[in-house]
N, C-alpha and C. Protein backbone atom coordinates (compact mmCIF):
# COMPACT_ATOMS: atom_id res chain seq x y z
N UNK A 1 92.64 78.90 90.06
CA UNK A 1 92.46 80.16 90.78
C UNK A 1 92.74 80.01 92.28
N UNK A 2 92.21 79.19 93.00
CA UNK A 2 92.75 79.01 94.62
C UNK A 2 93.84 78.48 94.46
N UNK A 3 94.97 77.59 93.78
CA UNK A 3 96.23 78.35 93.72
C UNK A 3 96.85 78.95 93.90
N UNK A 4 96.28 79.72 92.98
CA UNK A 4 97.73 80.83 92.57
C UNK A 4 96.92 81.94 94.16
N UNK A 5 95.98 82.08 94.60
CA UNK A 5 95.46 82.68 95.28
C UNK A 5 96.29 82.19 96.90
N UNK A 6 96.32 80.80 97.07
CA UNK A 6 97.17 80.17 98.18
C UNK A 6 98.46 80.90 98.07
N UNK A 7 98.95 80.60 96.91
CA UNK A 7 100.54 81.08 96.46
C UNK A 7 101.06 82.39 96.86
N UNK A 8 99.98 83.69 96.30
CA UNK A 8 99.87 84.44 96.72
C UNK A 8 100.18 85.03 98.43
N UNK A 9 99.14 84.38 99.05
CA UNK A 9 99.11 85.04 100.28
C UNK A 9 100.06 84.09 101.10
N UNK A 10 100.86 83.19 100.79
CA UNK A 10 102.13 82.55 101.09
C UNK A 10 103.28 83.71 101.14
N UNK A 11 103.37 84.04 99.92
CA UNK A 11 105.05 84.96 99.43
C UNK A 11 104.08 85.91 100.11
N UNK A 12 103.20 86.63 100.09
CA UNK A 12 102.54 87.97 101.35
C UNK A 12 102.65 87.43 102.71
N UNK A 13 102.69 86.51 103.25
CA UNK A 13 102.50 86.43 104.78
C UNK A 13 104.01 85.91 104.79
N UNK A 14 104.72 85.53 103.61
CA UNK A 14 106.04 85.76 104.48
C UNK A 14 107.04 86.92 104.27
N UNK A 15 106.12 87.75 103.52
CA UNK A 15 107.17 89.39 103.55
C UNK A 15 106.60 90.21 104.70
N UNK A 16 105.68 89.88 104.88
CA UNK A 16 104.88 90.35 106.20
C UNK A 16 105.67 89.92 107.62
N UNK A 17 105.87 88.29 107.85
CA UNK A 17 106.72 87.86 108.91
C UNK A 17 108.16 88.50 108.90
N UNK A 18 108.59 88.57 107.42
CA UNK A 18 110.42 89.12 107.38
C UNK A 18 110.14 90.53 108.01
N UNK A 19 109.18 91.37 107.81
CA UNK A 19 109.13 93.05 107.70
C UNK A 19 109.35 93.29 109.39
N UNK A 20 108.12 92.14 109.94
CA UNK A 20 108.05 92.18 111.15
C UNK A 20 109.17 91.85 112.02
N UNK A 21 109.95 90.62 111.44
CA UNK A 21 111.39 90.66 112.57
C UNK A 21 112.32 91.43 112.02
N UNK A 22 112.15 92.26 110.70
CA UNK A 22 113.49 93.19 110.54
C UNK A 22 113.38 94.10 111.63
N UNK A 23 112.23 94.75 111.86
CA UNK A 23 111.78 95.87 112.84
C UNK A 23 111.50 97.13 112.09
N UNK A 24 111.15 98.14 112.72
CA UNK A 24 110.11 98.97 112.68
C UNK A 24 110.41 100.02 111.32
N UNK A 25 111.94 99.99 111.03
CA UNK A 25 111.98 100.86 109.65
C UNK A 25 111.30 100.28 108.65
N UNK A 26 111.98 98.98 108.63
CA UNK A 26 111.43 97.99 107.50
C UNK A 26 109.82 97.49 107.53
N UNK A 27 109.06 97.48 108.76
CA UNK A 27 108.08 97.12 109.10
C UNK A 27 106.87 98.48 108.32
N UNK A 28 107.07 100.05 108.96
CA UNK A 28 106.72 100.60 108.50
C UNK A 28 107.33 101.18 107.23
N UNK A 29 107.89 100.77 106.44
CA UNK A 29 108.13 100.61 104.68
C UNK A 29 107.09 100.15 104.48
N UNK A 30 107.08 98.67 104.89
CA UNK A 30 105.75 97.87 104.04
C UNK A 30 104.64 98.26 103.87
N UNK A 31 104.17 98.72 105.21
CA UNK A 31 103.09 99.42 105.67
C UNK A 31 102.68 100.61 104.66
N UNK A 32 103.74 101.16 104.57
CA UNK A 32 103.47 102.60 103.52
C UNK A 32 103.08 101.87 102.34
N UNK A 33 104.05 100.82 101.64
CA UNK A 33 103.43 100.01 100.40
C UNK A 33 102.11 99.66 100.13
N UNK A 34 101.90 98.49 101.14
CA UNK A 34 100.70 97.90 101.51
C UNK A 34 99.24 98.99 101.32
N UNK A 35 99.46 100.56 102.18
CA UNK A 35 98.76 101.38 102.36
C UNK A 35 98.83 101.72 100.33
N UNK A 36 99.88 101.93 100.38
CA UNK A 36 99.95 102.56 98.54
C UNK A 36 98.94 101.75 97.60
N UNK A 37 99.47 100.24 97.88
CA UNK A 37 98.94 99.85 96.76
C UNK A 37 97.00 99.17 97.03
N UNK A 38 97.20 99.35 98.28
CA UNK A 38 95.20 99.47 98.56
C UNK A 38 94.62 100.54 97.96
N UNK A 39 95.21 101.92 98.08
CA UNK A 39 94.50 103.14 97.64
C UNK A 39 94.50 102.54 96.34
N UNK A 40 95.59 102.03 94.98
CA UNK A 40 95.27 102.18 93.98
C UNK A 40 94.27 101.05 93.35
N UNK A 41 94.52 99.78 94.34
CA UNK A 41 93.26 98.97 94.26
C UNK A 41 91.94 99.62 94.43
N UNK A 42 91.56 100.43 95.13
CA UNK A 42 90.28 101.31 95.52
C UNK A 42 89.86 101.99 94.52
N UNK A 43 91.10 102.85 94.04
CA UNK A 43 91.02 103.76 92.28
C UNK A 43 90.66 103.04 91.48
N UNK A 44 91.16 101.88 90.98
CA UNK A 44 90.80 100.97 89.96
C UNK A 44 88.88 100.31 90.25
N UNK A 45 88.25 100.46 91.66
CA UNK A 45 87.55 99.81 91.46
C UNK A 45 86.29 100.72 91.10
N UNK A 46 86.96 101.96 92.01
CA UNK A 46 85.90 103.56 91.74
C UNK A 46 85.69 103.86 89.90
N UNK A 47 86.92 103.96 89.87
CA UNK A 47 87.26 103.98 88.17
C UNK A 47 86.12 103.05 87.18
N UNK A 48 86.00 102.31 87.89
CA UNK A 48 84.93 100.93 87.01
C UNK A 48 83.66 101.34 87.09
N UNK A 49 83.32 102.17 88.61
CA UNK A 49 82.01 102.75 88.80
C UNK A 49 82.33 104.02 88.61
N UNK A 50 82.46 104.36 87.39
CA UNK A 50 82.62 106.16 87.07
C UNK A 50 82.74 107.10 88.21
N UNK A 51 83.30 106.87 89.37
CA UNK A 51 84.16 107.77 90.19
C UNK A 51 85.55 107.69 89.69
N UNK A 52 85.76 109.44 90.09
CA UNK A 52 86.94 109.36 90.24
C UNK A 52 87.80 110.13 91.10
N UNK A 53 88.09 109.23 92.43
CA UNK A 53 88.90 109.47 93.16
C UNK A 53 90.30 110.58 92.53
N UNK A 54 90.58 111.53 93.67
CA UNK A 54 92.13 111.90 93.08
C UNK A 54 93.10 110.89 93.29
N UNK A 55 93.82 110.72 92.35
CA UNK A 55 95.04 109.14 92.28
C UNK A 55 96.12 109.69 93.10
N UNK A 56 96.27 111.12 92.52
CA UNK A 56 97.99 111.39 93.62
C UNK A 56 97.96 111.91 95.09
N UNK A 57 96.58 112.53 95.28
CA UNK A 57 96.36 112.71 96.55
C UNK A 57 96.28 111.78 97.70
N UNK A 58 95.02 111.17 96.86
CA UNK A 58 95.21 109.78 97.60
C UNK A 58 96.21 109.01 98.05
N UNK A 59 96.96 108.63 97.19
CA UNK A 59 98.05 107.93 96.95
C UNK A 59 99.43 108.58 97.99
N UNK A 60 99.60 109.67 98.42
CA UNK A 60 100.80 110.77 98.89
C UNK A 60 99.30 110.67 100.48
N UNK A 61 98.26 111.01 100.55
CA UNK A 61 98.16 110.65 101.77
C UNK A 61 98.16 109.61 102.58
N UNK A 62 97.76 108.28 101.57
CA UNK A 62 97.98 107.11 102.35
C UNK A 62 99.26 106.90 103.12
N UNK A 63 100.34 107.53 102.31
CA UNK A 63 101.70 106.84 102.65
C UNK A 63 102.00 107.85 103.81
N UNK A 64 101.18 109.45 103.76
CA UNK A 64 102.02 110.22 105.08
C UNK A 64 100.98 109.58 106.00
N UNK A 65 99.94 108.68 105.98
CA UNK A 65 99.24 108.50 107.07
C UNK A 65 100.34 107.34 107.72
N UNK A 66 101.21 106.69 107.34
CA UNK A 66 101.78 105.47 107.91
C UNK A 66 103.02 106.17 108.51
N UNK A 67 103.53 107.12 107.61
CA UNK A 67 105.12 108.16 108.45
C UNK A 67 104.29 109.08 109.43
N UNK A 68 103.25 109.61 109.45
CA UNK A 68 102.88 109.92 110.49
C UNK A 68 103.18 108.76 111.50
N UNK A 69 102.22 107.84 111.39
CA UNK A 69 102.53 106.86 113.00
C UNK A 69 103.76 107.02 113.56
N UNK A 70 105.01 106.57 112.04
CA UNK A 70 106.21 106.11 112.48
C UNK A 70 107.08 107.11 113.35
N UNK A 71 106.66 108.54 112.90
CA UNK A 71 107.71 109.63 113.28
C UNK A 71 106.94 109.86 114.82
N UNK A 72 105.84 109.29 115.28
CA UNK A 72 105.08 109.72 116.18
C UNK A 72 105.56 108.48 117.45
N UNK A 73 106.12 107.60 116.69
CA UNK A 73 106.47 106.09 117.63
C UNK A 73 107.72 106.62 118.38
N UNK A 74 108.16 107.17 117.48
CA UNK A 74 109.80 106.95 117.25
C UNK A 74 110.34 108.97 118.27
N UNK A 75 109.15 109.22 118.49
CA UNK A 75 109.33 110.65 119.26
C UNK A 75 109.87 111.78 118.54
N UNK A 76 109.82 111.66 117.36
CA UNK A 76 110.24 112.91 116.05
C UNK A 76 108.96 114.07 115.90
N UNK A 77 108.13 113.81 116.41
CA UNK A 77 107.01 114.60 116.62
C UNK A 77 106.10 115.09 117.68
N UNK A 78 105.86 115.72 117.88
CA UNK A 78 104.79 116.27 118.71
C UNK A 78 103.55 116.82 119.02
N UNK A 79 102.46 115.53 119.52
CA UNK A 79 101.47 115.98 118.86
C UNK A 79 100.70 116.94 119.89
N UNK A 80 101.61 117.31 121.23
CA UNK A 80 100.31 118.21 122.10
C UNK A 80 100.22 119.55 121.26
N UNK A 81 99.62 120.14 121.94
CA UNK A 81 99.13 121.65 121.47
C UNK A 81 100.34 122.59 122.30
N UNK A 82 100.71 122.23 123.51
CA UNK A 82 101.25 122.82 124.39
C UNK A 82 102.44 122.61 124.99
């Protein structure tokens, strides 16, 4: 088990390092992933304790919470009032 657990966060910390020197398209991709597949880790664990989270809501807001940032970095948006 600490293995495959080492192994693991090896091939993760080096798609993490690649994402980071591709730059920011590729960086925030991952990010949206990363964000995706936590929410459904979270579902699966609610699911075990008879909650139940919405799966697609959840899931469709995690990922606009990360294109939010990106479109907000990148000046595609505007967040004053005025």
């Amino acid at each position: 088990m600490p293995r495959q657990r080492l192994l693991s966060a090896a091939a993760i910390l080096s798609l993490f390092l690649a994402t980071a020197v591709a730059g920011d398209p590729w960086y925030s991709a991952g990010a949206a992933v990363v964000a995706g597949l936590a929410f459904l880790e979270f579902h699966g664990m609610m699911a075990q304790g008879a909650h139940a989270p919405l799966r697609i809501t959840g899931l469709a807001l995690s990922i606009v919470f990360i294109a939010n940032g990106y479109v907000m970095a990148h000046g595609m948006g505007d967040n004053t009032a005025g």
